[in-house]
N, C-alpha and C. Protein backbone atom coordinates (compact mmCIF):
# COMPACT_ATOMS: atom_id res chain seq x y z
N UNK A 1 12.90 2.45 -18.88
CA UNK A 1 12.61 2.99 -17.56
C UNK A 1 11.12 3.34 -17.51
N UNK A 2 10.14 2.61 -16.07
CA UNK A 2 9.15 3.43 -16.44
C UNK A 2 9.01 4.53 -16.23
N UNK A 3 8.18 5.37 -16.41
CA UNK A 3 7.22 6.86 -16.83
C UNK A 3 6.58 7.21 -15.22
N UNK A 4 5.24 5.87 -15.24
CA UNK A 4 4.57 6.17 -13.97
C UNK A 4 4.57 4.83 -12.94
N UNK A 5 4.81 5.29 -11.78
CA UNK A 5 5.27 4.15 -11.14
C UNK A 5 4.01 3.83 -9.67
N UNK A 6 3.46 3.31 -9.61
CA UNK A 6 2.46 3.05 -8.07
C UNK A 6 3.24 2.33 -7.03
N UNK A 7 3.31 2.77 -5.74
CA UNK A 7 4.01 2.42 -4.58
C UNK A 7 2.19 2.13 -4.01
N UNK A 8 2.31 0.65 -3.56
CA UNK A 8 1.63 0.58 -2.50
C UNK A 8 2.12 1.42 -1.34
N UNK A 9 1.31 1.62 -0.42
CA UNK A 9 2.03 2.26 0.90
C UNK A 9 1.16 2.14 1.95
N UNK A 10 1.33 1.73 3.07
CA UNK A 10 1.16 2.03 4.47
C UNK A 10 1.62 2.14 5.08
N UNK A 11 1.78 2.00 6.89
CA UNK A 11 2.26 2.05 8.01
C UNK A 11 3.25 1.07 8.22
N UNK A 12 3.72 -0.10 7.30
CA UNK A 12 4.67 -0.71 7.75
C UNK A 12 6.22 -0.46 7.47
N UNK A 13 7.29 -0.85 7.48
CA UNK A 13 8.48 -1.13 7.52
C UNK A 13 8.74 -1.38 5.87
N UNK A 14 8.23 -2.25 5.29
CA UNK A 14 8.21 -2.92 4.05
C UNK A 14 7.75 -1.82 3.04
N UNK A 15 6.38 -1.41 3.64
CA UNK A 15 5.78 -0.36 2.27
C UNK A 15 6.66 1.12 2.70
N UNK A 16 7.36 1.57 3.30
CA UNK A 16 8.30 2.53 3.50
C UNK A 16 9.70 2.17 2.48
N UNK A 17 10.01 1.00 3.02
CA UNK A 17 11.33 0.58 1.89
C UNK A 17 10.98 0.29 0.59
N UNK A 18 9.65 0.00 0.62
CA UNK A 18 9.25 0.32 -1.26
C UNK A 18 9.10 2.14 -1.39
N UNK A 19 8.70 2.74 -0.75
CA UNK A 19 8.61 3.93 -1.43
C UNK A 19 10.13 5.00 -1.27
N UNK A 20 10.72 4.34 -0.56
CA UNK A 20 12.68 4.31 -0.44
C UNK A 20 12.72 4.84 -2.06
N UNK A 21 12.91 2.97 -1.98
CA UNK A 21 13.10 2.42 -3.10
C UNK A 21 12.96 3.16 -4.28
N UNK A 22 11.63 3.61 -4.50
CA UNK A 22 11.59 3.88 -5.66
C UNK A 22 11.35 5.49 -6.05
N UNK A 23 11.70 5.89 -4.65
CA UNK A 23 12.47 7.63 -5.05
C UNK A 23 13.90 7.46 -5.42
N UNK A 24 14.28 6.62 -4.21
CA UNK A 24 16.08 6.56 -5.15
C UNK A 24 16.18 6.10 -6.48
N UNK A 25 15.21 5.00 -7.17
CA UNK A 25 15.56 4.18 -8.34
C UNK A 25 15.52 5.13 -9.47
N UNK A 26 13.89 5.60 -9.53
CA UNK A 26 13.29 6.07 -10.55
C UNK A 26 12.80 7.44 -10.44
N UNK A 27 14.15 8.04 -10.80
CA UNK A 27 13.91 9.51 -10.34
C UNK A 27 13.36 10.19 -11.73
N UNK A 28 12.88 9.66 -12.23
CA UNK A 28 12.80 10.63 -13.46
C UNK A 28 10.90 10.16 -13.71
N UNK A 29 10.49 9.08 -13.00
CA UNK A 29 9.29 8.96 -13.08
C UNK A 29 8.13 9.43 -12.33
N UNK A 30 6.74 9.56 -12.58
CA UNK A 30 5.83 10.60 -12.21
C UNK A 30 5.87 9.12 -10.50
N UNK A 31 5.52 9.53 -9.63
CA UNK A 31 5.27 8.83 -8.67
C UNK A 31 3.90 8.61 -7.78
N UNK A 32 2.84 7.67 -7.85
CA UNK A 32 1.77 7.51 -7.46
C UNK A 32 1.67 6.64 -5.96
N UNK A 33 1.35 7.39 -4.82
CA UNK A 33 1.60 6.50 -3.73
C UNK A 33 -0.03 6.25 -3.46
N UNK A 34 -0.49 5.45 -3.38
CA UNK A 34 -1.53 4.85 -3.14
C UNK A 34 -1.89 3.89 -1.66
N UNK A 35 -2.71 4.70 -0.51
CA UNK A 35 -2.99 3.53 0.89
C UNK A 35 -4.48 3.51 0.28
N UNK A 36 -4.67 1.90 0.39
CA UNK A 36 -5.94 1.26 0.40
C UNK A 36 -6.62 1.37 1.74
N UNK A 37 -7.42 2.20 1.98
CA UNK A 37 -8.51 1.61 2.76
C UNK A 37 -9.21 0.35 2.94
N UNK A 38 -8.85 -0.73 3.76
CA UNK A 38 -9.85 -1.85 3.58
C UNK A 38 -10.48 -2.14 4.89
N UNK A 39 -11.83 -2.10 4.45
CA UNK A 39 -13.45 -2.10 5.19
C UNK A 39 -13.22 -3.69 6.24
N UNK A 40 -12.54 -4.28 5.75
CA UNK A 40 -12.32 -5.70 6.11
C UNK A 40 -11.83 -5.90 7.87
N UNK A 41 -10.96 -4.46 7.79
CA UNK A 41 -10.26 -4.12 8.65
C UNK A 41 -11.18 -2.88 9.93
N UNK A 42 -11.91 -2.57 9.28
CA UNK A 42 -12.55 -1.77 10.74
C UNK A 42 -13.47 -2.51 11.48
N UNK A 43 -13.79 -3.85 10.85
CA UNK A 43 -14.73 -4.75 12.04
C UNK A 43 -14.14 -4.42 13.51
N UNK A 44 -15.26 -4.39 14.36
CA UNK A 44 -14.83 -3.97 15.51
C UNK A 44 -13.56 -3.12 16.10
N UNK A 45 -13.26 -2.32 15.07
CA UNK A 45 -12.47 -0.92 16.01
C UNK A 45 -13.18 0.12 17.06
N UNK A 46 -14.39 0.18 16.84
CA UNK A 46 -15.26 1.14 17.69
C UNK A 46 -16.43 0.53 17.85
N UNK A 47 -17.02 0.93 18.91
CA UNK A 47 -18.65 0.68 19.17
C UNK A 47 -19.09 1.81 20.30
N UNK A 48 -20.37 1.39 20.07
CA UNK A 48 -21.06 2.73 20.83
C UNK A 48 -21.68 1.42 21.87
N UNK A 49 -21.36 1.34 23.37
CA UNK A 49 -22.56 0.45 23.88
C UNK A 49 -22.41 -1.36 23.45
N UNK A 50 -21.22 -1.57 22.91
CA UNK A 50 -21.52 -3.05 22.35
C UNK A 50 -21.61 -2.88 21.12
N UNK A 51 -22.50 -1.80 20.71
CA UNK A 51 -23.29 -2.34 19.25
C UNK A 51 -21.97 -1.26 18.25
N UNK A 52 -21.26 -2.25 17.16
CA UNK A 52 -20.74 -1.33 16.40
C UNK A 52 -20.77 -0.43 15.55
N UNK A 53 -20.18 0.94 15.29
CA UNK A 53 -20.61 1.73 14.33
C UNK A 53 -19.41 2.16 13.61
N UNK A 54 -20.21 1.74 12.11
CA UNK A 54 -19.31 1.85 10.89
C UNK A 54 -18.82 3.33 10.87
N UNK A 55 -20.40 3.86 10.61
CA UNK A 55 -19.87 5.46 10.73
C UNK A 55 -18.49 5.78 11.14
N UNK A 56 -18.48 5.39 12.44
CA UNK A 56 -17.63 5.68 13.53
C UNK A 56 -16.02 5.14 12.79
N UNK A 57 -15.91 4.07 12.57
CA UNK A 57 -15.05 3.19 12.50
C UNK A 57 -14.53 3.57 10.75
N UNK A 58 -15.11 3.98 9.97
CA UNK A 58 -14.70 4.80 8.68
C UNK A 58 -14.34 6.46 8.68
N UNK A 59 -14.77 6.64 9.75
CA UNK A 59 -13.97 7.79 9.88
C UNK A 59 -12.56 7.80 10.74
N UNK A 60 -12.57 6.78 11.27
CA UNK A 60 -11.09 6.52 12.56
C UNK A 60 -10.08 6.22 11.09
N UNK A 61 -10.76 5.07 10.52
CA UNK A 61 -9.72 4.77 9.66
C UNK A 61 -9.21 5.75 8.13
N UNK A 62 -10.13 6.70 7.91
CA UNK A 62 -9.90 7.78 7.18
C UNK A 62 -8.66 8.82 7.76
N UNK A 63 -8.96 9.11 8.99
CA UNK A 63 -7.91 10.10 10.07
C UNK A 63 -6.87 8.47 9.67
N UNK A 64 -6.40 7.29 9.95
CA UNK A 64 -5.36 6.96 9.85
C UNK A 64 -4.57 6.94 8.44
N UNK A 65 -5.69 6.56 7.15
CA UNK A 65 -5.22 6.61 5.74
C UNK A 65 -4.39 8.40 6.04
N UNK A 66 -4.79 9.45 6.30
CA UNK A 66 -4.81 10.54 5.58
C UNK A 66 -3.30 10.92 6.91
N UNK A 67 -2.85 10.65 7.88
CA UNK A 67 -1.52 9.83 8.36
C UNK A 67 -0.60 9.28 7.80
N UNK A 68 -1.06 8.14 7.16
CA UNK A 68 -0.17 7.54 6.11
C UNK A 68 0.11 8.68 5.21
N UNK A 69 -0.57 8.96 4.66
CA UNK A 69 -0.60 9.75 3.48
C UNK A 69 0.74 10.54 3.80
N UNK A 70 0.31 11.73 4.59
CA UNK A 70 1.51 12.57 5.20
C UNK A 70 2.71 12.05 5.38
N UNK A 71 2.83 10.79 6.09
CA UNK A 71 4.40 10.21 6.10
C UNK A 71 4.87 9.92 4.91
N UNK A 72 4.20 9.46 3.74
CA UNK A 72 4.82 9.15 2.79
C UNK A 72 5.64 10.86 2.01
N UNK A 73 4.40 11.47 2.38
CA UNK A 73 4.72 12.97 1.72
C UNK A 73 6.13 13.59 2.06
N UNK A 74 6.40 13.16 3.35
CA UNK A 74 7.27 13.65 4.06
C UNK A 74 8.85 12.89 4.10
N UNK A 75 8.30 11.78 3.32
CA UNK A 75 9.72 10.72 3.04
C UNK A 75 9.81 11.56 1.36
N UNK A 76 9.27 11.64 0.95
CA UNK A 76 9.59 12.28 -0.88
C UNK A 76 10.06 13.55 -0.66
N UNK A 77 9.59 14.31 0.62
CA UNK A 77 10.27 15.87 0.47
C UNK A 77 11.83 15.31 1.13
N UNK A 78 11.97 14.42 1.33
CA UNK A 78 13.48 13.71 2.05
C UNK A 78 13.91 14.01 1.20
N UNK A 79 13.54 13.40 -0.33
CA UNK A 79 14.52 13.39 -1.70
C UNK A 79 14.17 14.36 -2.69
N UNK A 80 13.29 15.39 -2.39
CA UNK A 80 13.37 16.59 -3.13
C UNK A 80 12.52 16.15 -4.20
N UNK A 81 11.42 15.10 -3.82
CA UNK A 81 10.65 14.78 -5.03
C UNK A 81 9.24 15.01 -4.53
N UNK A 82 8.58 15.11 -5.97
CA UNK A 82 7.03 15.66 -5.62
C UNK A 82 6.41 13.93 -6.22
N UNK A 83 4.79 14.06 -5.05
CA UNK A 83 4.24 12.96 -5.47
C UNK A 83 3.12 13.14 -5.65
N UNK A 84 2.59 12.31 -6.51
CA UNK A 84 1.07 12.27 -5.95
C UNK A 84 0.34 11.00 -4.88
N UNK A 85 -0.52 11.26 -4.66
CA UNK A 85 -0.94 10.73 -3.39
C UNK A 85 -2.52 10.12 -3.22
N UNK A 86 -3.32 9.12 -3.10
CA UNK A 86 -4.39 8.68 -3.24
C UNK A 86 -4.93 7.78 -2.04
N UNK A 87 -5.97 8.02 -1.82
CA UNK A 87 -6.44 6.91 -0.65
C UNK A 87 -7.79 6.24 -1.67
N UNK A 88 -8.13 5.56 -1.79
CA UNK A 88 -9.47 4.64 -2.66
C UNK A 88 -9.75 3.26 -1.09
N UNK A 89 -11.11 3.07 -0.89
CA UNK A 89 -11.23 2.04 -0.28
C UNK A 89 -11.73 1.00 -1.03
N UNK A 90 -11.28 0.18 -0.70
CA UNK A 90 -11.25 -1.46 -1.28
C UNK A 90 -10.67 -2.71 -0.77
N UNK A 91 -10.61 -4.01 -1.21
CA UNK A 91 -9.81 -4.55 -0.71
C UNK A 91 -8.59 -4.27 -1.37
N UNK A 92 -7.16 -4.52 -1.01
CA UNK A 92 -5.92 -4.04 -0.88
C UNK A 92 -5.52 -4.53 -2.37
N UNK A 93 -5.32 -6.01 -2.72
CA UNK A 93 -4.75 -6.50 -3.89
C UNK A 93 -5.83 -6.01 -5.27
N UNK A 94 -6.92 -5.93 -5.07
CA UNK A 94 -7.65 -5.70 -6.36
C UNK A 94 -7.51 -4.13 -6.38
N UNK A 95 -7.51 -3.38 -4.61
CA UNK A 95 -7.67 -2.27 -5.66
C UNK A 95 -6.23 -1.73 -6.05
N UNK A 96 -5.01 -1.84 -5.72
CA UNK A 96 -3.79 -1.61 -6.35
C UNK A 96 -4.35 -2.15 -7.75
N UNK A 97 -4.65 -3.30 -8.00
CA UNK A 97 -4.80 -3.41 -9.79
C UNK A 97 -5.74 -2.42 -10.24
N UNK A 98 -6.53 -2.14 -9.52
CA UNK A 98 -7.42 -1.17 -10.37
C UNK A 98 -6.98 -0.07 -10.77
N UNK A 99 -6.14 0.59 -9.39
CA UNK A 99 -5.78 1.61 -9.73
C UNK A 99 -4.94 2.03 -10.96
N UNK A 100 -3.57 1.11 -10.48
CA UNK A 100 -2.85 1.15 -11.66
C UNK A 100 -3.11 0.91 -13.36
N UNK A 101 -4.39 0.14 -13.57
CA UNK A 101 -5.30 0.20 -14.53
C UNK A 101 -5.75 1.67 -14.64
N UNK A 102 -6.71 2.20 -14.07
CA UNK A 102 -6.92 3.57 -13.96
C UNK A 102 -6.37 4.43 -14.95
N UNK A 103 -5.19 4.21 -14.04
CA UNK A 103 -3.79 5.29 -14.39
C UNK A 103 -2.55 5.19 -14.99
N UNK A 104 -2.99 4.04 -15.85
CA UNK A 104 -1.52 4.08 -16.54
C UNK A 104 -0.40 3.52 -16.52
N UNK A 105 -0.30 3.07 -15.38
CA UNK A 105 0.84 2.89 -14.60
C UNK A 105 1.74 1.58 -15.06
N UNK A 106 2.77 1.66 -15.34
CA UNK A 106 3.74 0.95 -16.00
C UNK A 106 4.45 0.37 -15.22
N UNK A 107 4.70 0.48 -14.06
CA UNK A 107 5.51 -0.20 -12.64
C UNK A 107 4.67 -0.21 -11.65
N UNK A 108 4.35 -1.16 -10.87
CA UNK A 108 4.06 -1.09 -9.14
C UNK A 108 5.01 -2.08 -8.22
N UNK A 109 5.65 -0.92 -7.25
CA UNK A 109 6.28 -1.48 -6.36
C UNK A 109 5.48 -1.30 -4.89
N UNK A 110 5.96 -2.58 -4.50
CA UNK A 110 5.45 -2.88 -3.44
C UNK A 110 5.90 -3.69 -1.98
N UNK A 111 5.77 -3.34 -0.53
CA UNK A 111 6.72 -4.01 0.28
C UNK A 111 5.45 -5.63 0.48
N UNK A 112 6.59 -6.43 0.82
CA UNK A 112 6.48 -8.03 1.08
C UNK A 112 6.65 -7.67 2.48
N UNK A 113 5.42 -8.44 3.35
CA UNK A 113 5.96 -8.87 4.96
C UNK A 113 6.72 -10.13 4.78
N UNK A 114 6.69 -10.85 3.87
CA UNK A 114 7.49 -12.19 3.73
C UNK A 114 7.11 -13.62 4.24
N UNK A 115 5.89 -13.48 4.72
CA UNK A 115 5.32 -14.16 5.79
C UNK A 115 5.35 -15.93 5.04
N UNK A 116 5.62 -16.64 5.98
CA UNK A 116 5.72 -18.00 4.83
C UNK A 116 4.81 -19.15 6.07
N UNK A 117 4.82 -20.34 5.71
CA UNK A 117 3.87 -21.47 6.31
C UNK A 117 2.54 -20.92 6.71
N UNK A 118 2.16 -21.20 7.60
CA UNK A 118 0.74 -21.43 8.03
C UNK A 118 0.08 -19.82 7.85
N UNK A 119 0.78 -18.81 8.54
CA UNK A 119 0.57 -17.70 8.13
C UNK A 119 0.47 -17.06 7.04
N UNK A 120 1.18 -17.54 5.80
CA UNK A 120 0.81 -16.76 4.44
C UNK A 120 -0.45 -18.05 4.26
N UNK A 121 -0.46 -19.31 4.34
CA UNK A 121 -1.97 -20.25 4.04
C UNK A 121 -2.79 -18.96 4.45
N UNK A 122 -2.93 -18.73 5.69
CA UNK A 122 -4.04 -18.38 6.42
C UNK A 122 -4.50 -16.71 5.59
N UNK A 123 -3.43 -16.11 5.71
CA UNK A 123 -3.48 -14.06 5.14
C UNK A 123 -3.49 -14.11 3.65
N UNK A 124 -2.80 -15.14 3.09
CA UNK A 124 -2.53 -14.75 1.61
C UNK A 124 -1.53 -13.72 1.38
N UNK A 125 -1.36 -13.55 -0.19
CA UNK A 125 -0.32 -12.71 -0.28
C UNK A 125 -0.75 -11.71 -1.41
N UNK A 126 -0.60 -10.13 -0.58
CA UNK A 126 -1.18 -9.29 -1.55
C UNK A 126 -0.13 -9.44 -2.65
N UNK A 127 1.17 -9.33 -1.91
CA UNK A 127 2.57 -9.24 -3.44
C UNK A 127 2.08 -10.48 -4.42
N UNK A 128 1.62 -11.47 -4.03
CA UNK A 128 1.60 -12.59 -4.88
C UNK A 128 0.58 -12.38 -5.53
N UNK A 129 -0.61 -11.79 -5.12
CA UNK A 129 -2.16 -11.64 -6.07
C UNK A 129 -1.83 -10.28 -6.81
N UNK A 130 -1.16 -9.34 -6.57
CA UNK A 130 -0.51 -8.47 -7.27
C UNK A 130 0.20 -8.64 -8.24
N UNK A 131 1.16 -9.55 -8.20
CA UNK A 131 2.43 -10.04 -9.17
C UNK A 131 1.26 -10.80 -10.56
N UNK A 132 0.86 -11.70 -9.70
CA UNK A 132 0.06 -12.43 -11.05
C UNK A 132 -1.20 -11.72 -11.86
N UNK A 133 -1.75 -10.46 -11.35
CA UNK A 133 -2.91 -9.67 -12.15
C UNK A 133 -2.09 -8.17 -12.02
N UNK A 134 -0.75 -7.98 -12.38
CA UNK A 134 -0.77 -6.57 -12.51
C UNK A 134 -0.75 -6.36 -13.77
N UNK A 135 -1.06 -5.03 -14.82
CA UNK A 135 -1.28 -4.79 -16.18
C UNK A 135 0.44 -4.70 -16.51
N UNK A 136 1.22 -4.19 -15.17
CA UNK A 136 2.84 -3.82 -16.09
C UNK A 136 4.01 -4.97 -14.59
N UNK A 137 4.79 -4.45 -14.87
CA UNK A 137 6.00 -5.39 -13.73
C UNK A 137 5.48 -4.75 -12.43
N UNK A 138 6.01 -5.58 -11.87
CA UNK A 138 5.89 -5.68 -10.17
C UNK A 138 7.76 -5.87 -9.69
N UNK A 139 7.98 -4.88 -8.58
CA UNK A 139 9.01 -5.04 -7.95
C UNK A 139 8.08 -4.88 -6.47
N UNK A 140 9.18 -6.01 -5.66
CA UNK A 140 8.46 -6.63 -4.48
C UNK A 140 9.54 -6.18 -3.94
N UNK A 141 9.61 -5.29 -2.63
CA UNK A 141 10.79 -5.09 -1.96
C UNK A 141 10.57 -5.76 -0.38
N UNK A 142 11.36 -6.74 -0.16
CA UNK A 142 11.30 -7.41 1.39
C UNK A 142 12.10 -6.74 2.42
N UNK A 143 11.84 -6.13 3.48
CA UNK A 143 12.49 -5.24 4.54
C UNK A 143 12.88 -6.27 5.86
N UNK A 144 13.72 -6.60 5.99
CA UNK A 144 14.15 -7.43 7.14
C UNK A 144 13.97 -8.86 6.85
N UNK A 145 14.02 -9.69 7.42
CA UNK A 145 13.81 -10.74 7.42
C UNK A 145 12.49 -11.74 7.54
N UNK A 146 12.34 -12.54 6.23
CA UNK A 146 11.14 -13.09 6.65
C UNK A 146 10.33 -13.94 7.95
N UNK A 147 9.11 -13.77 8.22
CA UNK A 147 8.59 -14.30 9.55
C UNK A 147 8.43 -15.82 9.27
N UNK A 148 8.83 -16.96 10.04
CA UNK A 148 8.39 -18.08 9.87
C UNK A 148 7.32 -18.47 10.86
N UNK A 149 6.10 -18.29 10.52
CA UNK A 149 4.86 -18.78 11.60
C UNK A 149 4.13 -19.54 11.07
């Protein structure tokens, strides 16, 4: 059984049923929920005038990481478990490896959107760049049904 376990986590459906998941599974392990900030993602959320500002647009998305954060907090007090909790910005698949490098971490679970044809060509797949560079196992949890686009 592992010890310390990393839940990717964000706002979706998928990274909720991974962090389900792995309060019900692995109750006896330390629990690390980790939302990536990625910079990739605030292109054009805000501008002042046309012209965009990062400033601006790293702090919108800080107020949303530190959101996430709380919901996850609030799904573990569901099951009477304590977590710890991390926001790091990066891109998403390297920095889950880093982290879990970091720290130890002997499991990372993580939700799959499932996305298949032209759409996983086009997005890639964090579960898949995860699965093949993580230091310990990977459990991939898929929430509903996969998208065919």
């Amino acid at each position: 059984m592992p010890s310390t376990i990393l839940v990717a986590f964000d706002d979706s459906p998928q990274a909720t049923a991974a962090l389900r998941h792995s309060l019900s599974t692995y109750d006896d392990a330390a629990i690390r929920v980790l939302y990536v900030n990625d910079p990739r993602q605030w292109a054009g959320s805000d501008g002042i005038d046309g012209i965009f500002s990062a400033e601006k647009a790293f702090e919108r998305s800080q107020e949303t990481a530190n959101e996430v954060i709380a919901a996850a907090t609030e799904i573990a007090a569901e099951y009477d478990a304590e977590i710890t909790t991390a926001i790091e910005v990066g891109t998403v698949a390297e920095t889950i490896i880093t982290d879990a490098e970091d720290h130890d971490v002997d499991h990372i679970v993580l939700g799959s959107h499932g996305r298949r044809g032209f759409r996983r060509f086009l997005l890639g797949s964090v579960a898949q760049r995860v699965v093949r560079r993580s230091p310990g196992s990977v459990t991939v949890i898929r929430e509903g049904t996969p998208t065919a686009d």
